[in-house]
Protein backbone atom coordinates (compact mmCIF):
# COMPACT_ATOMS: atom_id res chain seq x y z
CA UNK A 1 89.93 47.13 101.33
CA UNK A 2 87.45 48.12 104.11
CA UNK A 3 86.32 44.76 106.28
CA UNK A 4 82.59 44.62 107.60
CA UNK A 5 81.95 42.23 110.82
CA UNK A 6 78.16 42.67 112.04
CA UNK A 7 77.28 41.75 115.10
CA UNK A 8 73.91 41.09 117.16
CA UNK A 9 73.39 43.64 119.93
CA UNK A 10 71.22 42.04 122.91
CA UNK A 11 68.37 43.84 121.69
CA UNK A 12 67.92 41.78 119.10
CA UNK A 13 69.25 44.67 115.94
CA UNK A 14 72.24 44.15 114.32
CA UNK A 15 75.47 46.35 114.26
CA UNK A 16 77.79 46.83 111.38
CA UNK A 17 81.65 47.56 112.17
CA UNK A 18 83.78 48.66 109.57
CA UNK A 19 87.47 48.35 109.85
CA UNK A 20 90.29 49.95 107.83
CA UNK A 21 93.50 48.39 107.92
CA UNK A 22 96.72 49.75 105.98
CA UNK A 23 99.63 48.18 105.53
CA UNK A 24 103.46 49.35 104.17
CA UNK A 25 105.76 46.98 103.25
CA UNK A 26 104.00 44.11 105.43
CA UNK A 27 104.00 46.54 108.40
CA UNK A 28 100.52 47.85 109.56
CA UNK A 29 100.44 51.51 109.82
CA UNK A 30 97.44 52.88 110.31
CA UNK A 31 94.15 51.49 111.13
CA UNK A 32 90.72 52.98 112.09
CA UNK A 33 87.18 51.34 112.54
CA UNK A 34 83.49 53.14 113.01
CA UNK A 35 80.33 50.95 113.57
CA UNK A 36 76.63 51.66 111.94
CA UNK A 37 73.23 50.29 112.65
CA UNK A 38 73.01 49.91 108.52
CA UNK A 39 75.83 48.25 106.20
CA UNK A 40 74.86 50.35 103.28
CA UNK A 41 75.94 53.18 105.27
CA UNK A 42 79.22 51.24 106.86
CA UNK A 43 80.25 50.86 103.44
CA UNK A 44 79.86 54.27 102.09
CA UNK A 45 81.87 55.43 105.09
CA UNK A 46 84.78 53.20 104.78
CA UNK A 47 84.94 54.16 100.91
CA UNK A 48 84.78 57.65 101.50
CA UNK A 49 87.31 57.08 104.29
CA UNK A 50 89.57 54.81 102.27
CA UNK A 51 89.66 57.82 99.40
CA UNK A 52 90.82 60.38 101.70
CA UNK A 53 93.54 58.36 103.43
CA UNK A 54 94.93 57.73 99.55
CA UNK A 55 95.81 61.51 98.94
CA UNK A 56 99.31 62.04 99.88
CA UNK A 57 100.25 62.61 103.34
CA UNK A 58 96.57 62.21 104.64
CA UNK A 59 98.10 58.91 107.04
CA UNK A 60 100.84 61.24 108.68
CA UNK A 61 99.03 63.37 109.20
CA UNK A 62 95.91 61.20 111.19
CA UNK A 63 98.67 59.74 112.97
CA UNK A 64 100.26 62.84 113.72
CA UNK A 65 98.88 64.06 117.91
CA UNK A 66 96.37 66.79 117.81
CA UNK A 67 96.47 70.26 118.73
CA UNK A 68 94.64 72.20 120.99
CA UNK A 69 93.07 75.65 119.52
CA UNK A 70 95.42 77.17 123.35
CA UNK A 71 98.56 75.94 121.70
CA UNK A 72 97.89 77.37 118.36
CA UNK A 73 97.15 80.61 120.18
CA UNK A 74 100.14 80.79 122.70
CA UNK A 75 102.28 79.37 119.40
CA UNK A 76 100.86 82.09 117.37
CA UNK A 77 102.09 84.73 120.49
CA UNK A 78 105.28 83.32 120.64
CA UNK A 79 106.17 83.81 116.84
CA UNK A 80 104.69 86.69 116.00
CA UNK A 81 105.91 88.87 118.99
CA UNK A 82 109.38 88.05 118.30
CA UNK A 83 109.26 89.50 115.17
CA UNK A 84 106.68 92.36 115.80
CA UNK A 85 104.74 93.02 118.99
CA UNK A 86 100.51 92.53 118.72
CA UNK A 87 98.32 95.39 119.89
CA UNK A 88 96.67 95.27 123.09
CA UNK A 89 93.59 94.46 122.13
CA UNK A 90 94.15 91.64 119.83
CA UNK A 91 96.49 89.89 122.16
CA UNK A 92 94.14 90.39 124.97
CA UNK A 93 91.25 89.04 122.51
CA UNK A 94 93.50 85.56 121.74
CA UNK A 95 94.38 85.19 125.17
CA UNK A 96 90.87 85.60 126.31
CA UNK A 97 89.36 82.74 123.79
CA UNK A 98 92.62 80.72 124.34
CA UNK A 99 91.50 80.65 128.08
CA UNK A 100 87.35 79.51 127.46
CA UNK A 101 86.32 76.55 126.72
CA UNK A 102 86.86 76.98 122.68
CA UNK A 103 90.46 76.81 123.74
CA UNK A 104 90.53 73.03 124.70
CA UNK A 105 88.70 72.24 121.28
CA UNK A 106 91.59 70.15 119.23
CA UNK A 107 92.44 71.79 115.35
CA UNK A 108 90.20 69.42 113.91
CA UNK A 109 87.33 70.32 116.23
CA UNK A 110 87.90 73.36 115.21
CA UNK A 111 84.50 73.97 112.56
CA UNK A 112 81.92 76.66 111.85
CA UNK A 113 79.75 75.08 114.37
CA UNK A 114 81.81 75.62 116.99
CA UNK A 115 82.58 79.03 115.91
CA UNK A 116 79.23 79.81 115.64
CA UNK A 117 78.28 78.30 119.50
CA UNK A 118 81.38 80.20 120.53
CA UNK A 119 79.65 83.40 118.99
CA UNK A 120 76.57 83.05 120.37
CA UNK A 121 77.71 81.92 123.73
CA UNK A 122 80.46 85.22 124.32
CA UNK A 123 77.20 87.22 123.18
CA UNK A 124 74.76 85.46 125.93
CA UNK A 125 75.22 86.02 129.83
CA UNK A 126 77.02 83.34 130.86
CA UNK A 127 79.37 84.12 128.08
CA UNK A 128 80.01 88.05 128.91
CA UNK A 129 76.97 89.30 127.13
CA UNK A 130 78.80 91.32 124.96
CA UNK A 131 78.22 93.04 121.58
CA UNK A 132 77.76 91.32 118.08
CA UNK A 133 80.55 93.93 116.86
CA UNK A 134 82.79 92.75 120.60
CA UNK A 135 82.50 89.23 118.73
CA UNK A 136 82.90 90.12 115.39
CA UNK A 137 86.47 91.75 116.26
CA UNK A 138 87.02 88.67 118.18
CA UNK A 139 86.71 86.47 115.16
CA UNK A 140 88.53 88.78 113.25
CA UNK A 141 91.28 88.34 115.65
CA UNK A 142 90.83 84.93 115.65
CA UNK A 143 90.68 84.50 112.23
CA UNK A 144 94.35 85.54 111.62
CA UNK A 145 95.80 82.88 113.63
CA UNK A 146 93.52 80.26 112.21
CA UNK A 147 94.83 81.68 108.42
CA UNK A 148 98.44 80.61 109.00
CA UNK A 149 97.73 77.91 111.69
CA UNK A 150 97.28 74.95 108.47
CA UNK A 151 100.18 76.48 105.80
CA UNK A 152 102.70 77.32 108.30
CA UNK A 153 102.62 74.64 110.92
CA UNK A 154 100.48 72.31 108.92
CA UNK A 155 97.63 71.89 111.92
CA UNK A 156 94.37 70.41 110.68
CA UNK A 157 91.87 73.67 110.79
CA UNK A 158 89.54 73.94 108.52
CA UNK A 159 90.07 76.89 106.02
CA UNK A 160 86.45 77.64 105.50
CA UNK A 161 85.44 77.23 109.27
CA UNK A 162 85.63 80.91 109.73
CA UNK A 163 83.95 82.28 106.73
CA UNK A 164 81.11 79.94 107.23
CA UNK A 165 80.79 81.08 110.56
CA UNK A 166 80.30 84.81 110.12
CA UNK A 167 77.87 83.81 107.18
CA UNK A 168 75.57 81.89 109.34
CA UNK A 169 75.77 84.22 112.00
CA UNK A 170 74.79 87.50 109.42
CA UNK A 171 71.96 84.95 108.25
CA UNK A 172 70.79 84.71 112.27
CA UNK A 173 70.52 88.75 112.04
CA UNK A 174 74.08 89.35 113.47
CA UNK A 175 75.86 92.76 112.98
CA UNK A 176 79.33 91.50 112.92
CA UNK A 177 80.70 94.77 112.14
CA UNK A 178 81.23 98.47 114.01
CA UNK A 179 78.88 100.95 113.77
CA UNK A 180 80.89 104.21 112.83
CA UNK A 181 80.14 106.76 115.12
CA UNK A 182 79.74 109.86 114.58
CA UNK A 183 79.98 111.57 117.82
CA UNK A 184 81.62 115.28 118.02
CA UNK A 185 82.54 116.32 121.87
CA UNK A 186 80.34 120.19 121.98
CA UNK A 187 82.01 123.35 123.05
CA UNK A 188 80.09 123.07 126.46
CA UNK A 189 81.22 119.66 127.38
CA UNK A 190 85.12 119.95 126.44
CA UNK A 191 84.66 123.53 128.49
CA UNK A 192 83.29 121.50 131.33
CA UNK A 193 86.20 118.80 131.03
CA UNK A 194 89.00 121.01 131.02
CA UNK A 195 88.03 122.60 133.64
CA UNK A 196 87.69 119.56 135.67
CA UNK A 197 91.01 118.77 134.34
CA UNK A 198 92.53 122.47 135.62
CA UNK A 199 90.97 121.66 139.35
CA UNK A 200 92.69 118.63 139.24
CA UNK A 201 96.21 120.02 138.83
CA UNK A 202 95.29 122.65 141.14
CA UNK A 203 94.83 120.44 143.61
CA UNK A 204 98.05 117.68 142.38
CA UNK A 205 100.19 120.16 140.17
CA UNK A 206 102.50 117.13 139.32
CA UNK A 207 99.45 115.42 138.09
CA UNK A 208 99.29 115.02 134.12
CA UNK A 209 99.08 117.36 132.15
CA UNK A 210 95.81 116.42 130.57
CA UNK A 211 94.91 119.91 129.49
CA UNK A 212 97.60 119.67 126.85
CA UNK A 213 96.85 115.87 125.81
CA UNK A 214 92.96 116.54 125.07
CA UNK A 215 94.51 119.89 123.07
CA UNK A 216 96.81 118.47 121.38
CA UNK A 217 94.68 115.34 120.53
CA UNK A 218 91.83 117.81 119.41
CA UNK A 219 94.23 119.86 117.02
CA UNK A 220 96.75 117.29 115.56
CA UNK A 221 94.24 114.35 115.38
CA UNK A 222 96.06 112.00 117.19
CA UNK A 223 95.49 108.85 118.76
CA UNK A 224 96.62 108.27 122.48
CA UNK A 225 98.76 105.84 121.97
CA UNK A 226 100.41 107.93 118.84
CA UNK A 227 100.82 110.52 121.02
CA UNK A 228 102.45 108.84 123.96
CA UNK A 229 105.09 107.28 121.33
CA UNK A 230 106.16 110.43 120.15
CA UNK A 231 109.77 111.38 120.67
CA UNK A 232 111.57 114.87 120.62
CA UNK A 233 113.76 113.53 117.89
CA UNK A 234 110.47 113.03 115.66
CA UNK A 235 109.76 116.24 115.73
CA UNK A 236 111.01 118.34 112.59
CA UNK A 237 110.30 121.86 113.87
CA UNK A 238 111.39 123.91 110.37
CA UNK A 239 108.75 122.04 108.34
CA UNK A 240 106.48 122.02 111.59
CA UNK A 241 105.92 118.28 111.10
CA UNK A 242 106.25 114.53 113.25
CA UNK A 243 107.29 111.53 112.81
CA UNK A 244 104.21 109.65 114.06
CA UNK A 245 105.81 105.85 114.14
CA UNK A 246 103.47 102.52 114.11
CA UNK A 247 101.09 104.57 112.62
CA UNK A 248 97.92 102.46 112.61
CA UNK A 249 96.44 100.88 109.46
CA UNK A 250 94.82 98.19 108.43
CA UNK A 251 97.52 96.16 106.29
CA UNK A 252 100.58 97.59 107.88
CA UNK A 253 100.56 98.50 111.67
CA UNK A 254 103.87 97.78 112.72
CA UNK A 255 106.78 100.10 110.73
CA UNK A 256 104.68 102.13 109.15
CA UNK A 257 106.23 105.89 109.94
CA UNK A 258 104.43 108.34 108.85
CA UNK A 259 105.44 112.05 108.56
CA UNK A 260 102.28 113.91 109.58
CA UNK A 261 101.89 117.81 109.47
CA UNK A 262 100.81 119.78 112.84
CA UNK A 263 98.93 122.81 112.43
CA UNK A 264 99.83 126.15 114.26
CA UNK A 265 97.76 124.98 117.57
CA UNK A 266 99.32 121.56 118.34
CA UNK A 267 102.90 123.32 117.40
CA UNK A 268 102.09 125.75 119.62
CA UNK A 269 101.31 123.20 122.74
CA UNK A 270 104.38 121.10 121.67
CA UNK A 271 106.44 124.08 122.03
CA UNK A 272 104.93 124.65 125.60
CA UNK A 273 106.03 120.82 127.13
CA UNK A 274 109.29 121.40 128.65
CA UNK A 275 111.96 119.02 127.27
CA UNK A 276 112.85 117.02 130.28
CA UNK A 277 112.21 113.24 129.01
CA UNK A 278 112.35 111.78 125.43
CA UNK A 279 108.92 111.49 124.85
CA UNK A 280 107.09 115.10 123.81
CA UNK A 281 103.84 113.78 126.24
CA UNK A 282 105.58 111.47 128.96
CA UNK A 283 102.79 109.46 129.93
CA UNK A 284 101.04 106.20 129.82
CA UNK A 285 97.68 105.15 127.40
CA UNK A 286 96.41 103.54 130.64
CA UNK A 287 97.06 106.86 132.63
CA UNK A 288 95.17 108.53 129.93
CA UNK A 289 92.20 106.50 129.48
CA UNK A 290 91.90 106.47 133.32
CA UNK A 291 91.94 110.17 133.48
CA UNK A 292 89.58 110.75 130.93
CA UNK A 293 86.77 108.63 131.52
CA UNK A 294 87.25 109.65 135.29
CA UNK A 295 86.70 113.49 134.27
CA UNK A 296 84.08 111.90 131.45
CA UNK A 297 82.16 110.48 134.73
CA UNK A 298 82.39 113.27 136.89
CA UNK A 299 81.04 116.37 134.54
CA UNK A 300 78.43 113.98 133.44
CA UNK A 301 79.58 114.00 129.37
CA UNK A 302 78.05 110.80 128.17
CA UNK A 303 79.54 108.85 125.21
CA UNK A 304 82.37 110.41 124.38
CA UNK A 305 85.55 108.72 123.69
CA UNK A 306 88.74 110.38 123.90
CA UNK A 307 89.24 109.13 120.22
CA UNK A 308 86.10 111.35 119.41
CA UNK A 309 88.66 114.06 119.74
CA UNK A 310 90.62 112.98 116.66
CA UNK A 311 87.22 112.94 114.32
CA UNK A 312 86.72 116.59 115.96
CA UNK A 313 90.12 117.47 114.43
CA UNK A 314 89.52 116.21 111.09
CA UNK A 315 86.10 117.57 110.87
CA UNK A 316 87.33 120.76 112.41
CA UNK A 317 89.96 120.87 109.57
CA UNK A 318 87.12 120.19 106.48
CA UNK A 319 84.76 122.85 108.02
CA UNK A 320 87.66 125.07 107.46
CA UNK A 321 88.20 124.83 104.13
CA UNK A 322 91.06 122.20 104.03
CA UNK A 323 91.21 120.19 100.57
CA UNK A 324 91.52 116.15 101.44
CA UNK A 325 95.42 116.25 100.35
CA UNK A 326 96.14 119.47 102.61
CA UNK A 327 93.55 117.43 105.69
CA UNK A 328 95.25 114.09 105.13
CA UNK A 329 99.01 115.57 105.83
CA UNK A 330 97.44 116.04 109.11
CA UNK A 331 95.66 112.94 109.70
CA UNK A 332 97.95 110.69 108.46
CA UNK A 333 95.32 108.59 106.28
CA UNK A 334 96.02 107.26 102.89
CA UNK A 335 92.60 107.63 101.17
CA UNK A 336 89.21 109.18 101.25
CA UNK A 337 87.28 105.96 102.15
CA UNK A 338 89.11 105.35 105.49
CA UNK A 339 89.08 109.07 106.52
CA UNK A 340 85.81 109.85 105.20
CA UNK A 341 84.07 108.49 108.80
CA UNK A 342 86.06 110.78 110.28
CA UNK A 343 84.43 113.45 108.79
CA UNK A 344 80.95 114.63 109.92
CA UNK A 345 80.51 118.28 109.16
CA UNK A 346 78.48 121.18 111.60
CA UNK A 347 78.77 124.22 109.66
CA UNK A 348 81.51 126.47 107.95
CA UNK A 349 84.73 128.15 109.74
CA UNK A 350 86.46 127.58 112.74
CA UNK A 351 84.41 126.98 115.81
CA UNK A 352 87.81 127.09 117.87
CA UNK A 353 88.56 130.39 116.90
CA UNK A 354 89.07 132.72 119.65
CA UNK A 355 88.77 130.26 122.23
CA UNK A 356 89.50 130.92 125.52
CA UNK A 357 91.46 127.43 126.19
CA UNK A 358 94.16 127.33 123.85
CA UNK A 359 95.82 130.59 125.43
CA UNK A 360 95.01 129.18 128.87
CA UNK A 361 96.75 125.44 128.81
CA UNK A 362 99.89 126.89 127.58
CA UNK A 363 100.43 129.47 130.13
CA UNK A 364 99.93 126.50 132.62
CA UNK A 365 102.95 125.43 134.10
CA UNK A 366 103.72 121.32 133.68
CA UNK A 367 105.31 119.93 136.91
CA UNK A 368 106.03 116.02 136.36
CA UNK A 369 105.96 114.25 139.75
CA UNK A 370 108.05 111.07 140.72
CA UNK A 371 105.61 108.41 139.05
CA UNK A 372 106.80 109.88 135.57
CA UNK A 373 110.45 109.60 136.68
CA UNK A 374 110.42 106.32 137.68
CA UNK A 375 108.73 104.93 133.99
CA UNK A 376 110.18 107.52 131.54
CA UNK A 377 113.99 107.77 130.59
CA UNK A 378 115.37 111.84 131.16
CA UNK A 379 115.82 113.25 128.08
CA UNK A 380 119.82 112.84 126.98
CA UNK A 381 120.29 109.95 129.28
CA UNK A 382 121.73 107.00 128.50
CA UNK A 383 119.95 103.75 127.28
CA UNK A 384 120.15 100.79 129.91
């Protein structure tokens, strides 16, 4: 049983202590006291207190040293990337919160309330002022580390915290979620960008090839970092097909191989890249996002992403006539509802046909220059 002392503060009031004491086998082992300005309320907290501490395990685990919300982050790191690396994006995301101020919160500290300050604080300006959606992939992020953080390591986090959270912040007129866009790049602008693309090599022939990246990208509907993974022995030239490996999805990233179909066009450009490393396209997603938004900046083509170029391709592929089995081969998705925001159609046929670029980029010579040499194994050489 619960003790209350109360005591007379100088002011005159009185204070109420209670005091929890537990004992095992004549050997104290746990003990914990709070103090109220009311004993009513004293003794509803020490009952509610002594109920919890009943249910099994509930005194190792109070006496059992706290966590920070860091080490659950750099534990979660550890573990998982030994087994199967994170992306980019979602390891940058953890390591970003792990470093704040929501980092040094302790796994019972660890509620919807601070979630939600977190939230509104990465979305103000001393916080980044970034995006509701930025956030909302943050939590997201978050959230997965949080989900194993109590069954797996047995860490005192709140299993609602996080689902609370995003319901009070939708309720405070927060779009958590991504707007899909629907963005296609026009004729003019991808005319303009190639061409700013063809100076460049002019000027640096062992420059990359980026004429035959945005090509390829635009007719196999590939992402950049599929396409920088792909290897000359994925490529099954008889059934005019590739292995695209780590195929992004939303259950499955990691593993998930997927034999995708390349129409006549990105065959054609695949056919043109002289086999001198192991990788089809030996480059860098780094080396391609700098090069495109640099080329994006300079010919003045606002908002457009170089994945825009993979919705082109699927569109492109629907305006043509393709049936959603025949489209999908290509794509690589599983079912309508995740490719149908890829699809946002213009009009009927093949705006591509005839064009003038295709014909152009593969009589263009690729020259790869010591940079590529010094990050990409030769093709046939031995492992190190």
């Amino acid at each position: 049983m619960a003790t209350i002392r109360s005591r007379k503060r100088a002011d005159g009031s009185v204070s109420y202590t209670a005091q929890i004491r537990i004992k095992r086998d004549g050997v104290q082992v746990y003990q914990e006291s709070q103090t109220f300005a009311r004993r009513k309320v004293a003794e509803a907290w020490a009952k509610r207190r002594e109920s919890e501490l009943a249910e099994p395990g509930a005194i190792e685990r109070e006496a059992r040293a706290s966590v920070t919300l860091r080490q659950i982050i750099e534990r979660y790191l550890d573990e998982h990337d030994a087994t199967r690396p994170l992306g980019k994006t979602k390891e940058a995301s953890l390591r970003r919160m792990a470093a704040c101020h929501l980092g040094e919160l302790t796994d019972r500290e660890i509620t919807s309330q601070a979630l939600v300050d977190f939230a509104q604080w990465r979305m103000g300006e001393e916080g980044g002022g970034v995006q509701a959606q930025t956030v909302g992939n943050d939590l997201a992020h978050l959230g997965a580390v949080l989900s194993i953080a109590r069954p797996a390591w047995g860490y005192e986090v709140d299993g609602n915290a996080m689902a609370d959270a995003r319901r009070v912040l939708k309720r405070l007129g927060h779009k958590m979620r991504s707007v899909e866009r629907d963005r296609r790049p026009a004729l003019e602008e991808l005319d303009r960008l190639l061409q700013h693309f063809c100076s460049v090599l002019a000027y640096r022939p062992t420059s990359m090839a980026m004429p035959r990246v945005v090509l390829f990208a635009l007719f196999s509907s590939r992402r950049q970092e599929e396409i920088v993974r792909i290897r000359w022995e994925d490529l099954d030239e008889d059934r005019q097909r590739v292995m695209v490996r780590d195929m992004k999805n939303p259950g499955d990233k990691w593993g998930n191989d997927v034999w995708c179909h390349l129409p006549d066009e990105a065959m054609a450009i695949v056919r043109s890249m002289p086999r001198a490393f192991d990788e089809i396209f030996p480059y860098t997603v780094d080396a391609i996002q700098g090069a495109w938004a640099r080329a994006c900046e300079a010919c003045r083509v606002a908002d457009l992403h170089f994945h825009d170029l993979r919705h082109e391709g699927v569109s492109r592929l629907f305006e043509m006539g393709w049936d959603i089995p025949k489209a999908a081969s290509v794509s690589g998705h599983r079912d309508w509802n995740a490719m149908r925001r890829y699809t946002h159609l213009h009009g009927n046929g093949d705006k591509y046909a005839g064009w003038e670029w295709l014909p152009k980029v593969l009589a263009m010579p690729v020259t790869y220059g010591a940079w590529v040499e010094r990050k990409k194994r030769p093709s046939g050489a031995p492992a190190v």
